[in-house]
Protein backbone atom coordinates (compact mmCIF):
# COMPACT_ATOMS: atom_id res chain seq x y z
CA UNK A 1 58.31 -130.28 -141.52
CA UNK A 2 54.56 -131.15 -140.33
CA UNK A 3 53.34 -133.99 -141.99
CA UNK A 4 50.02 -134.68 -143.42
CA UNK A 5 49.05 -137.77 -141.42
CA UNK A 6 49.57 -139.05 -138.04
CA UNK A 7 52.50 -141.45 -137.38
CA UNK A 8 51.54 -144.12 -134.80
CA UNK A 9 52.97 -147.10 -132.78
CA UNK A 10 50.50 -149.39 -131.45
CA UNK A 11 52.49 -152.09 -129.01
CA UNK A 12 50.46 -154.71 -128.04
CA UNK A 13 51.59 -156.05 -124.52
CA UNK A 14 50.17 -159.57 -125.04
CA UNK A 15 52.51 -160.35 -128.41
CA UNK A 16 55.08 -158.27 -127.23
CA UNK A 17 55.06 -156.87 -130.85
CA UNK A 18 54.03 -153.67 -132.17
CA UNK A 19 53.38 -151.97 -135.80
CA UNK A 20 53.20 -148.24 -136.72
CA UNK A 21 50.58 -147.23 -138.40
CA UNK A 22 50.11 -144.18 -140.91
CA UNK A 23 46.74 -142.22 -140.26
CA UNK A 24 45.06 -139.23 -141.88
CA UNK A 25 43.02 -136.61 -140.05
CA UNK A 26 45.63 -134.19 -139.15
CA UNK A 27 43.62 -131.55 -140.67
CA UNK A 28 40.32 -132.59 -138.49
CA UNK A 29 41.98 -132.90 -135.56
CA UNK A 30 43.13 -130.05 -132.60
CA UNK A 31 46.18 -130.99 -131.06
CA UNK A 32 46.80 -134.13 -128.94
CA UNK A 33 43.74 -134.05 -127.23
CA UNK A 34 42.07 -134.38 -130.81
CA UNK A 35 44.32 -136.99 -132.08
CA UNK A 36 43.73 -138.98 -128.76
CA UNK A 37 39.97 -138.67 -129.27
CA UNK A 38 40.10 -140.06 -132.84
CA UNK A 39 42.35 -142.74 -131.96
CA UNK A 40 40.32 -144.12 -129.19
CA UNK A 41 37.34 -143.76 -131.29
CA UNK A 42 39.05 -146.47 -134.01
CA UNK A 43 40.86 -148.40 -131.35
CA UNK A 44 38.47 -148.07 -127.64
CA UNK A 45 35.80 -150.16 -126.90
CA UNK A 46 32.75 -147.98 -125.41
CA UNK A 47 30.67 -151.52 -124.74
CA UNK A 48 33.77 -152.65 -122.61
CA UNK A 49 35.19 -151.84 -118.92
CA UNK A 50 38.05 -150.43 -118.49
CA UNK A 51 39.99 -153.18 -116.87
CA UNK A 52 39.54 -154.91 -120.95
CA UNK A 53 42.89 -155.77 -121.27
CA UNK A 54 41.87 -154.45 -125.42
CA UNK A 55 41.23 -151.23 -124.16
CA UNK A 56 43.82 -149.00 -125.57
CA UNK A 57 46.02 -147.02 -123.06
CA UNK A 58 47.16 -143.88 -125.64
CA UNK A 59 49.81 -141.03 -125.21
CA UNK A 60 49.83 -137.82 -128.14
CA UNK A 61 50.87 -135.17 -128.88
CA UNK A 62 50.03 -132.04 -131.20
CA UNK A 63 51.78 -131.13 -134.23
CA UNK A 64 53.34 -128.00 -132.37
CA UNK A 65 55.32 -129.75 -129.97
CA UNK A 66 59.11 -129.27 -130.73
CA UNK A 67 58.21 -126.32 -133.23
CA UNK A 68 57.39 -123.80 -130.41
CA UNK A 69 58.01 -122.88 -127.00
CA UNK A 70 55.36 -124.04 -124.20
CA UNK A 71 54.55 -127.20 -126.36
CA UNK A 72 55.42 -129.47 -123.69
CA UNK A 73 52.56 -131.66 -122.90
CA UNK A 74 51.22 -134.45 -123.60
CA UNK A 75 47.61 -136.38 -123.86
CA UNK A 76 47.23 -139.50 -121.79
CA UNK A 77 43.56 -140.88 -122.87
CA UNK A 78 41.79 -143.96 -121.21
CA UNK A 79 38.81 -145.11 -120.01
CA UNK A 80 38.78 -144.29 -116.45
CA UNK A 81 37.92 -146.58 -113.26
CA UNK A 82 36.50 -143.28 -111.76
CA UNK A 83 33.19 -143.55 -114.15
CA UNK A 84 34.03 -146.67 -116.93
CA UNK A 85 34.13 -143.75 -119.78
CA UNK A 86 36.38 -142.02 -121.78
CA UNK A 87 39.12 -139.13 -119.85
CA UNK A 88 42.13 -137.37 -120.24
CA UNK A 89 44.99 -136.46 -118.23
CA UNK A 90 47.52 -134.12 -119.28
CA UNK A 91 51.67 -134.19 -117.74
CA UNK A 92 54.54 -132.25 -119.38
CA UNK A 93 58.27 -133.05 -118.47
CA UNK A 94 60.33 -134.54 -121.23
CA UNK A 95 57.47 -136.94 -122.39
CA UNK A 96 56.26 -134.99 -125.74
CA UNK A 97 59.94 -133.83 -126.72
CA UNK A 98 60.88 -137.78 -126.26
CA UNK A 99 57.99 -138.62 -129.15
CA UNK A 100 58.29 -135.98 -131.48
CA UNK A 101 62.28 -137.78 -131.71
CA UNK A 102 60.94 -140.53 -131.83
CA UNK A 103 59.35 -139.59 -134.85
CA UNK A 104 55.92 -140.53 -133.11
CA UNK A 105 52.74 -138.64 -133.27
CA UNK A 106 51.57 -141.31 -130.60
CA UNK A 107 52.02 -144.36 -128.61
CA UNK A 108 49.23 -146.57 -128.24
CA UNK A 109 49.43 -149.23 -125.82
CA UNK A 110 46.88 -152.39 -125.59
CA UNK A 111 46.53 -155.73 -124.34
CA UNK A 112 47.64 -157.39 -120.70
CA UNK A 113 51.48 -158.43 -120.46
CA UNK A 114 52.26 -161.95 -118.50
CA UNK A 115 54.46 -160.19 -116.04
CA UNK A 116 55.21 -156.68 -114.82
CA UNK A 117 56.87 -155.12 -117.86
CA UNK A 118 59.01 -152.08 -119.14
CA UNK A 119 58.04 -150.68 -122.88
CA UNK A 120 61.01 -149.19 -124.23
CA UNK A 121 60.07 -147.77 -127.58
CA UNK A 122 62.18 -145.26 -129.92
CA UNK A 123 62.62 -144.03 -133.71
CA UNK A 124 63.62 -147.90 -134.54
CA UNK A 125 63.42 -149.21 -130.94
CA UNK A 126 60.63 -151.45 -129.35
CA UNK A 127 61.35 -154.04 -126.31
CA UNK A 128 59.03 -155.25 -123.68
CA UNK A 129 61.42 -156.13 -121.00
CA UNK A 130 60.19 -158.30 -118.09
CA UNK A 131 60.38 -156.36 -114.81
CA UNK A 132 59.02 -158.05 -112.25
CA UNK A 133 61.68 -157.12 -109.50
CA UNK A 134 60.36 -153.47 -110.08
CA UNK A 135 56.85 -154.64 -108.55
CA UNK A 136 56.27 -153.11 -105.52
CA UNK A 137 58.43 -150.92 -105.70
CA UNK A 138 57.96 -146.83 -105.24
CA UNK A 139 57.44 -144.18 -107.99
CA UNK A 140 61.34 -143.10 -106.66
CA UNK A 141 63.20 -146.59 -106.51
CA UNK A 142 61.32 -147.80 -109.81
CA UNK A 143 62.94 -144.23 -111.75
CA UNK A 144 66.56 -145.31 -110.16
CA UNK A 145 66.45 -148.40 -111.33
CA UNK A 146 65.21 -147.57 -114.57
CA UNK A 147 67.16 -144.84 -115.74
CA UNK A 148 70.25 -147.62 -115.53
CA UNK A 149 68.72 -150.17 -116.71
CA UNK A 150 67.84 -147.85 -120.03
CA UNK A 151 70.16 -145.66 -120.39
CA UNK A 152 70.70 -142.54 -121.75
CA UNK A 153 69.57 -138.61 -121.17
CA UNK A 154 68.32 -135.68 -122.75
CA UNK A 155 65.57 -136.74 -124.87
CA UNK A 156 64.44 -140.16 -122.63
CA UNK A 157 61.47 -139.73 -120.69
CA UNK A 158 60.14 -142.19 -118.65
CA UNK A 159 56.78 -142.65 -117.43
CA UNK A 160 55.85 -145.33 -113.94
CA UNK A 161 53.60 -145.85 -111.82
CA UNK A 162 53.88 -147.24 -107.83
CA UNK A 163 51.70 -149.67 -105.55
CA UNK A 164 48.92 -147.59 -105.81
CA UNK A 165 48.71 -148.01 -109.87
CA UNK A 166 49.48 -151.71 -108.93
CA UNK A 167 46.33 -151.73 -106.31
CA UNK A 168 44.11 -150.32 -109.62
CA UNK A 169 43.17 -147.85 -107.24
CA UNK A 170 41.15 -145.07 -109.40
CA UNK A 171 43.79 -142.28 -107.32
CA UNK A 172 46.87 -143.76 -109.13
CA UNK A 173 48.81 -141.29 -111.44
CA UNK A 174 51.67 -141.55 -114.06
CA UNK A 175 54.53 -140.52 -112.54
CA UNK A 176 56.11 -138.42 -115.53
CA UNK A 177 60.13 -137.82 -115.14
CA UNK A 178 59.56 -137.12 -111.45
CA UNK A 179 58.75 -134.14 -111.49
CA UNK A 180 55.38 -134.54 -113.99
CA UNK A 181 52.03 -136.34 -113.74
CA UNK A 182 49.45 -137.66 -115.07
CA UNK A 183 47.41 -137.48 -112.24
CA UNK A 184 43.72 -137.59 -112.55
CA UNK A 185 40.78 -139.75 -113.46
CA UNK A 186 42.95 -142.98 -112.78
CA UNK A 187 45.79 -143.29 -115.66
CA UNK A 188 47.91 -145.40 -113.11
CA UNK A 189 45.34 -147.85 -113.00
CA UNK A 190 45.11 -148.65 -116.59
CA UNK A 191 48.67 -149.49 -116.61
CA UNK A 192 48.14 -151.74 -113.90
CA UNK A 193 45.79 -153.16 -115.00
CA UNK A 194 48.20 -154.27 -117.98
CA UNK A 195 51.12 -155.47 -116.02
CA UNK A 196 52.94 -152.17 -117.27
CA UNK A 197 54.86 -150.96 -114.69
CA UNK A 198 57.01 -148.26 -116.93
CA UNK A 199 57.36 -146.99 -120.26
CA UNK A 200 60.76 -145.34 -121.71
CA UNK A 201 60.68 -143.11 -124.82
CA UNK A 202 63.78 -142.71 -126.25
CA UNK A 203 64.33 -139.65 -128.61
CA UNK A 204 67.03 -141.05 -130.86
CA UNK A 205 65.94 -139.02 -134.07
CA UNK A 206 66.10 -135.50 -135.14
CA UNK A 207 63.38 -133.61 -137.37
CA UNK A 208 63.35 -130.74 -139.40
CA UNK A 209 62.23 -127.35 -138.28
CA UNK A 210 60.17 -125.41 -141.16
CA UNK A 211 62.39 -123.94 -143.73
CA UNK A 212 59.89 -120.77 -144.59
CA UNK A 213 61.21 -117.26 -143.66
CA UNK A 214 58.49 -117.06 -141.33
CA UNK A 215 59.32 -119.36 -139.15
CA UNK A 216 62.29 -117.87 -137.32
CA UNK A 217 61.02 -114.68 -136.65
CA UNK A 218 57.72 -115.98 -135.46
CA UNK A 219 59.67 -118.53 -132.99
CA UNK A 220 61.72 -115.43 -131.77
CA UNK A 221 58.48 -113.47 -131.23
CA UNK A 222 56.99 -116.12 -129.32
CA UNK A 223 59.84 -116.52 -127.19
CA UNK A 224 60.60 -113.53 -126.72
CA UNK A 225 57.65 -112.47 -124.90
CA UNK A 226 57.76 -115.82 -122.86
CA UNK A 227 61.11 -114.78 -121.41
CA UNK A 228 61.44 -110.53 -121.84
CA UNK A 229 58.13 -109.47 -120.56
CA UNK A 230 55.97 -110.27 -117.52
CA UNK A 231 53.68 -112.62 -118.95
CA UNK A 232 54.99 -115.77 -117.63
CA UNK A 233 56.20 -114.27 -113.99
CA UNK A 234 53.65 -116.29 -112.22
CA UNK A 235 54.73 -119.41 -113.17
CA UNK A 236 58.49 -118.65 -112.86
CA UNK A 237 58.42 -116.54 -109.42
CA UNK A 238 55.83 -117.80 -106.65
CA UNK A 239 54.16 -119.93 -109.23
CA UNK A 240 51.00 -120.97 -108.47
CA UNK A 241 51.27 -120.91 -104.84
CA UNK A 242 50.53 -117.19 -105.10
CA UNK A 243 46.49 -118.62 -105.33
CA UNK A 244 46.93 -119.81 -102.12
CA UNK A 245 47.02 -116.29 -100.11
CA UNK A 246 44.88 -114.38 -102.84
CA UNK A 247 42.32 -117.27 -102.56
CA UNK A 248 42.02 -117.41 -99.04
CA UNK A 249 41.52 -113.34 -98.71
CA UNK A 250 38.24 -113.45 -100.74
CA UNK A 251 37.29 -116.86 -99.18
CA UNK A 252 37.38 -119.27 -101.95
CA UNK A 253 40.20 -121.17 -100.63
CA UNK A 254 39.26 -124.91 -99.75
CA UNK A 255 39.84 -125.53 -95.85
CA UNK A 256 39.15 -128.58 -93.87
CA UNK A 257 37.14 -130.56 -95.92
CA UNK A 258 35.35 -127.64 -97.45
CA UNK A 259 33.72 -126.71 -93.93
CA UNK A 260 35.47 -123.68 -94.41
CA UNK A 261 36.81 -121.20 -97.60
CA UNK A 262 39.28 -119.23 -95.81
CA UNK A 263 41.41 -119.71 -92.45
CA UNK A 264 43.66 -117.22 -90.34
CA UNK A 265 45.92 -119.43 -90.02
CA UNK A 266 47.15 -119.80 -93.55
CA UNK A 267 50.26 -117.69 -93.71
CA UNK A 268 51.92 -121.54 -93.14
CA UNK A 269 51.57 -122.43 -96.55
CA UNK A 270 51.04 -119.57 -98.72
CA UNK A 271 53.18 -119.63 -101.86
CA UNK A 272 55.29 -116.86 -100.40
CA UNK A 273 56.28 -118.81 -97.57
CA UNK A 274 57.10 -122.16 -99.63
CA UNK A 275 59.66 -119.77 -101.66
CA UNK A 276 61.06 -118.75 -98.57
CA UNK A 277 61.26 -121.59 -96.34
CA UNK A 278 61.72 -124.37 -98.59
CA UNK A 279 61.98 -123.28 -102.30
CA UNK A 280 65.83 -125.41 -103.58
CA UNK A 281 65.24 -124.30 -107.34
CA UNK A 282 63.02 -123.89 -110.23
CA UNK A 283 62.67 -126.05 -113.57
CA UNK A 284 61.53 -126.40 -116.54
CA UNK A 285 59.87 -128.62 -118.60
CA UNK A 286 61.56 -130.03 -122.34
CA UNK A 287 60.92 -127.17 -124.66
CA UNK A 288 59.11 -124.54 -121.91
CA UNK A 289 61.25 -122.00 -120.98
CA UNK A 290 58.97 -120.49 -118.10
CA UNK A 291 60.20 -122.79 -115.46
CA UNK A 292 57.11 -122.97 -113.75
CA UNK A 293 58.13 -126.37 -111.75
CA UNK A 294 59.04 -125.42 -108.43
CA UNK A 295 61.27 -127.89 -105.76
CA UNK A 296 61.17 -128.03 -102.41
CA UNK A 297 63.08 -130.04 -99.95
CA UNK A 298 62.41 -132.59 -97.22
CA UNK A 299 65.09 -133.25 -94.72
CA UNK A 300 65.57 -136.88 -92.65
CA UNK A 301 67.94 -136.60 -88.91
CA UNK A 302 70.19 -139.54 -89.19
CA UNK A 303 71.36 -140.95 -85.77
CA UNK A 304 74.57 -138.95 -85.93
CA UNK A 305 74.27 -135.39 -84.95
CA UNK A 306 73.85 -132.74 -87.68
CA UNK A 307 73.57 -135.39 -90.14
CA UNK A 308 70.49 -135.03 -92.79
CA UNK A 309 69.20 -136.67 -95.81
CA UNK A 310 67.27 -133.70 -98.32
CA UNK A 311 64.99 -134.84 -100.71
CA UNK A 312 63.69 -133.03 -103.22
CA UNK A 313 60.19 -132.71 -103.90
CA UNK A 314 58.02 -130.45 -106.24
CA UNK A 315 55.26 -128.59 -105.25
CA UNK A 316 52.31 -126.14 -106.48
CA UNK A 317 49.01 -125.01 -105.69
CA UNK A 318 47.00 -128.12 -106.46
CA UNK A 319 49.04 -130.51 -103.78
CA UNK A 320 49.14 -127.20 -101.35
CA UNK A 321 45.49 -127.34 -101.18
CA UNK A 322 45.30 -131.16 -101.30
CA UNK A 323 47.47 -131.61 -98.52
CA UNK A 324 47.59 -128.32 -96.94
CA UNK A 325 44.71 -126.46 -96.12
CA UNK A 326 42.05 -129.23 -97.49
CA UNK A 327 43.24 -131.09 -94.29
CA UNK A 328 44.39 -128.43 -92.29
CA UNK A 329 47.84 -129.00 -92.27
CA UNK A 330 49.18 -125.64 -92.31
CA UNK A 331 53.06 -125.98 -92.14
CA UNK A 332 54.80 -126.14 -95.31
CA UNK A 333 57.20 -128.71 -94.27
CA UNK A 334 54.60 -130.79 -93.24
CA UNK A 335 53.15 -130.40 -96.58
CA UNK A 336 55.89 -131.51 -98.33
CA UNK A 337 56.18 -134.36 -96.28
CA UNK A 338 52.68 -135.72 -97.09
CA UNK A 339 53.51 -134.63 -100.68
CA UNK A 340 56.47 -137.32 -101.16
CA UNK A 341 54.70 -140.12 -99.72
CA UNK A 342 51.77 -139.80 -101.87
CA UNK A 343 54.35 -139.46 -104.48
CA UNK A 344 56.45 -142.80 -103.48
CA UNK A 345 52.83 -144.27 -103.65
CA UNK A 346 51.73 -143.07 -107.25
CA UNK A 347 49.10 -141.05 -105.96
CA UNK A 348 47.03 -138.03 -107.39
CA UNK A 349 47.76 -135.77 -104.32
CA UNK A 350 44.61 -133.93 -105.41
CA UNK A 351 42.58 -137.02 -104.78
CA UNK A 352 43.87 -138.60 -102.21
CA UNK A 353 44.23 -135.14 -100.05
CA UNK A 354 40.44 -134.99 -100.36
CA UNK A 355 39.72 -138.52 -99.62
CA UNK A 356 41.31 -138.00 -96.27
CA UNK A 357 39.49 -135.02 -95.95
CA UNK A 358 36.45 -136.40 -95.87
CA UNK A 359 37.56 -139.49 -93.71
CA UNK A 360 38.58 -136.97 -91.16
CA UNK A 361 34.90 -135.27 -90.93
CA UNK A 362 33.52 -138.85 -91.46
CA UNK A 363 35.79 -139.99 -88.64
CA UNK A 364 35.15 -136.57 -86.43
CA UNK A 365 31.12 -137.25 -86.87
CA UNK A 366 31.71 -140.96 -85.82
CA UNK A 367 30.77 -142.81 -89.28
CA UNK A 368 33.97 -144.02 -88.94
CA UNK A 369 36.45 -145.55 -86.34
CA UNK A 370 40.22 -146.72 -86.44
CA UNK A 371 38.54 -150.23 -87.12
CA UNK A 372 38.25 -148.66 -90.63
CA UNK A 373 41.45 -146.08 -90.57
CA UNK A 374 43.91 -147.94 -88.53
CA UNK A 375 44.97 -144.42 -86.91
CA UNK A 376 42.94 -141.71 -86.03
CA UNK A 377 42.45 -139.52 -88.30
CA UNK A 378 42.24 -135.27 -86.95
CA UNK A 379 42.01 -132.56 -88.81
CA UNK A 380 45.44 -130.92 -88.45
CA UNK A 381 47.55 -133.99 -87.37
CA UNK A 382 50.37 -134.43 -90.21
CA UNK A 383 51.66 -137.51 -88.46
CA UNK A 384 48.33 -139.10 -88.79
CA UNK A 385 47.67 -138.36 -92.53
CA UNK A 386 51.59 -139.40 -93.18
CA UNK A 387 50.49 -142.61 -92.36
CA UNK A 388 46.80 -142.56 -93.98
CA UNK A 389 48.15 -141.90 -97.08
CA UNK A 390 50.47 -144.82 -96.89
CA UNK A 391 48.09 -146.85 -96.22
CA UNK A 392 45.43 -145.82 -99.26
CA UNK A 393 48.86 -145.77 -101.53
CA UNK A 394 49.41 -149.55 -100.38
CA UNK A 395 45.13 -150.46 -99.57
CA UNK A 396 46.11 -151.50 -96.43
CA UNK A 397 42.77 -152.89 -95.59
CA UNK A 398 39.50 -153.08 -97.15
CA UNK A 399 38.36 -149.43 -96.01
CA UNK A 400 41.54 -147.45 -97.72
CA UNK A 401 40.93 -150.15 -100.69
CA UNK A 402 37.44 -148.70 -101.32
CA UNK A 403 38.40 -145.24 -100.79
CA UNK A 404 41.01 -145.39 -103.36
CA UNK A 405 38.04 -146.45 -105.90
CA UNK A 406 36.78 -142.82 -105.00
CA UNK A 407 35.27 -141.11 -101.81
CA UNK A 408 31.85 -140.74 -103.08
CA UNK A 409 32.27 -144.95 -103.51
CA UNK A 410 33.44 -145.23 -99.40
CA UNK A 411 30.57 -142.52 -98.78
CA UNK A 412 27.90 -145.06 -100.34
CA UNK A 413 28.87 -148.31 -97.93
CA UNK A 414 29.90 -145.81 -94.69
CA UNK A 415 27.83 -142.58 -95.20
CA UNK A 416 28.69 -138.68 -95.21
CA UNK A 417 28.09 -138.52 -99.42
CA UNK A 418 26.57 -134.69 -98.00
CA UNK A 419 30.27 -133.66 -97.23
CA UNK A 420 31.88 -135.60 -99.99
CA UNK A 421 33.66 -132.98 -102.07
CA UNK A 422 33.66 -134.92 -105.21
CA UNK A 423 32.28 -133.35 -108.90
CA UNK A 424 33.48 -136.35 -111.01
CA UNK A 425 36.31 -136.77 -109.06
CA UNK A 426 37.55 -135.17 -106.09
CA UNK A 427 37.55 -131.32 -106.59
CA UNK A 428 40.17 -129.12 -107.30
CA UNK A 429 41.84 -127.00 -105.31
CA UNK A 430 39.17 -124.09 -105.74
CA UNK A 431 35.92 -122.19 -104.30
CA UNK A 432 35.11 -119.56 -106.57
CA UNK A 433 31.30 -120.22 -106.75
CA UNK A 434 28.41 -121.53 -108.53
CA UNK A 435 30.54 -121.15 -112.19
CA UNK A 436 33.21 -123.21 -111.30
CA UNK A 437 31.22 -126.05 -109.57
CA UNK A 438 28.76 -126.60 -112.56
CA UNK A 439 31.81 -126.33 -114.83
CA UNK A 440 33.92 -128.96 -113.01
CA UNK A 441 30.90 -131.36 -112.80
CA UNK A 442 30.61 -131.37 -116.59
CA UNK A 443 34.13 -132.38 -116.84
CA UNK A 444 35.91 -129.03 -118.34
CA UNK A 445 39.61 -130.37 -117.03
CA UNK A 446 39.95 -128.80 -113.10
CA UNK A 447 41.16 -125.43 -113.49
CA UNK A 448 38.81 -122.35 -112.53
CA UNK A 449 40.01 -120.48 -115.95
CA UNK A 450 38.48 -123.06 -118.07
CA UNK A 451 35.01 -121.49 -117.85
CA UNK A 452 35.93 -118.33 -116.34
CA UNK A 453 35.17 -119.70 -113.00
């Protein structure tokens, strides 16, 4: 049943200890969003950075997660090294199922551990283990390594970051069960800044579903038309690669750098091609049953003939943009390609696909030179922006260390802040006009639908 109050665990990464922590409001508060907002109000620090190792790094969720379909996701809240103020990133995968049996309503992590660590929390679990042979490693290696170490399936979820979230660059995500993120304003950051290189939730508890006659029926309703009518077909067909095509034919579809909104060329990597070229399977997140996560595949030529290596990597609109037509990459292999190194690296694909957008106009109007991007850098040339985003994953050198702060922070020291496509952060993968510009500049998430955009 839905309790009255908020159950918390606060793990403090200095002591290695942690308490939970019994806290009313659930009747002033909307979801996890709300509860994250009232806990960084008692626990934040508006007067310090963000880098404070006291600033609290918090995870929630809302009280219908495991009562209803969809209720997959889950609040990361921080202060961000985009701005130094308070943000939110959102990931679903098996993260919100893994606290709700954990009996958590959140996790709230503060303080700066001695060495690169591993929370492992459950129902009447907490360890800090010391994992310093994970530094340095990729988002992929650190998951392999971690899902032995911890054991278990089902309801764990584990959340890492890679070098970039180790660089504190303000591009580094969460890397959420692989195939989830929390991927903008910086989260990755935060935990590097606290020596956390990976957090485990184990679900080792069960809870009670509401015993009212209501409650079935309504549950069957709901799911019902989730998975018997079209309402969900989107996400579970195409998915939201469909945007890409519909956006480019009434030119809102950001192309090279935002010199363009539509390009003839697109048919590459429209969402109907990804399904047919390189579309292995869907899946879905814990609890969702619309299967909106969509995997494509990579493939590596080993020396031997006909030998390859797939890899499986996910893909949607927001990286198709990013790393697609943003840069004007415009093969869907190649896309993927670029997709799973920014991944290896802990990147936001969003942000770092326009970053390198701009450094390729920056580089094309000479404010920059291959004394500053180590390769040149063309609109077009996937080879080129394979190795880029390498080196902005790893900050290679003090030009891809700045950039990963944030391009409007590279377009202050070099120039070209006129053709920085940055509202907050770097933009979304959208061109729909004056609505969705003004509403993405006064932070309302990234998503055109927010304001009607």
């Amino acid at each position: 049943m839905i309790r009255d109050y908020f159950r918390v665990l606060q793990v403090d990464l200095s002591t290695g200890r942690g308490q939970i922590e019994e806290i009313e409001g659930r009747n002033t508060c909307a979801g996890g969003s709300g509860l994250a907002a009232l806990l960084f109000g008692r626990m934040g620090f508006s007067d310090r950075g963000w880098e404070d190792p006291e600033q609290p790094l918090i995870f929630a969720i809302g009280p219908l997660t495991g009562y209803f379909p969809l209720m997959s996701k889950v609040v990361c809240a921080f202060k961000s090294p985009y701005h130094d103020q308070y943000a939110e990133s959102h990931a679903g995968g098996r993260a919100a199922f893994s606290l709700r049996f954990a009996d958590l309503d959140a996790l709230v992590i503060t303080g700066k551990a001695r060495r690169p660590s591993c929370v492992v929390v459950g129902s009447r679990k907490l360890e800090v283990k010391d994992v310093h042979y994970l530094w340095g490693k990729s988002v992929q290696r650190t998951g392999q390594m971690l899902r032995r170490m911890v054991g278990g399936s089902g309801h764990r979820s584990i959340l890492r970051i890679g070098p970039a979230g180790e660089n504190r660059s303000a591009m580094a995500c969460i890397n959420v069960d692989t195939y989830r993120h929390f991927g903008r304003l910086g989260g990755g950051a935060v935990m590097g800044a606290k020596n956390l290189k990976a957090i485990a939730i184990v679900g080792d508890e069960s809870f009670d579903l509401p015993a009212t006659k209501e409650y079935g029926p309504l549950f069957q309703k709901i799911y019902g038309q989730l998975t018997e009518t079209s309402m969900m077909d989107k996400y579970h067909n195409l998915g939201t690669p469909i945007n890409v095509a519909v956006l480019n034919g009434i030119q809102a579809l950001p192309c090279r750098n935002l010199q363009k909104t539509n390009d003839a060329a697109i048919s590459g990597i429209t969402g109907e091609t990804f399904a047919d070229r390189t579309l292995l399977r869907n899946t879905a997140c814990a609890g969702c049953p619309a299967g909106c996560i969509h995997l494509g595949f990579v493939r590596e030529k080993f020396s031997e003939p006909n030998e390859y290596l797939y890899r499986q990597v996910t893909y949607d609109h927001e990286p198709i943009f990013a790393m697609g037509s943003m840069l004007s990459v415009l093969d869907a292999f190649q896309v993927l390609t670029l997709l799973e190194i920014a991944e290896k690296a802990g990147l936001d694909v969003m942000s770092a696909g326009v970053a390198l957008a701009w450094a390729a106009e920056a580089f094309e109007k000479g404010l920059l030179s291959e004394k500053e991007t180590l390769i040149p850098l063309k609109f077009g040339d996937a080879g080129a922006y394979a190795q880029a985003v390498k080196h902005l994953g790893e900050g290679a050198n003090d030009f891809y260390r700045l950039l990963g702060q944030g391009t409007l922070k590279a377009a202050e020291q070099y120039g070209g802040a006129d053709f920085a496509c940055v509202l907050g952060q770097e933009m979304a993968g959208y061109a729909t006009g004056e609505v969705f510009f003004v509403s993405e500049a006064l932070g309302f998430r990234h998503s055109h639908l927010d304001a009607g955009g």
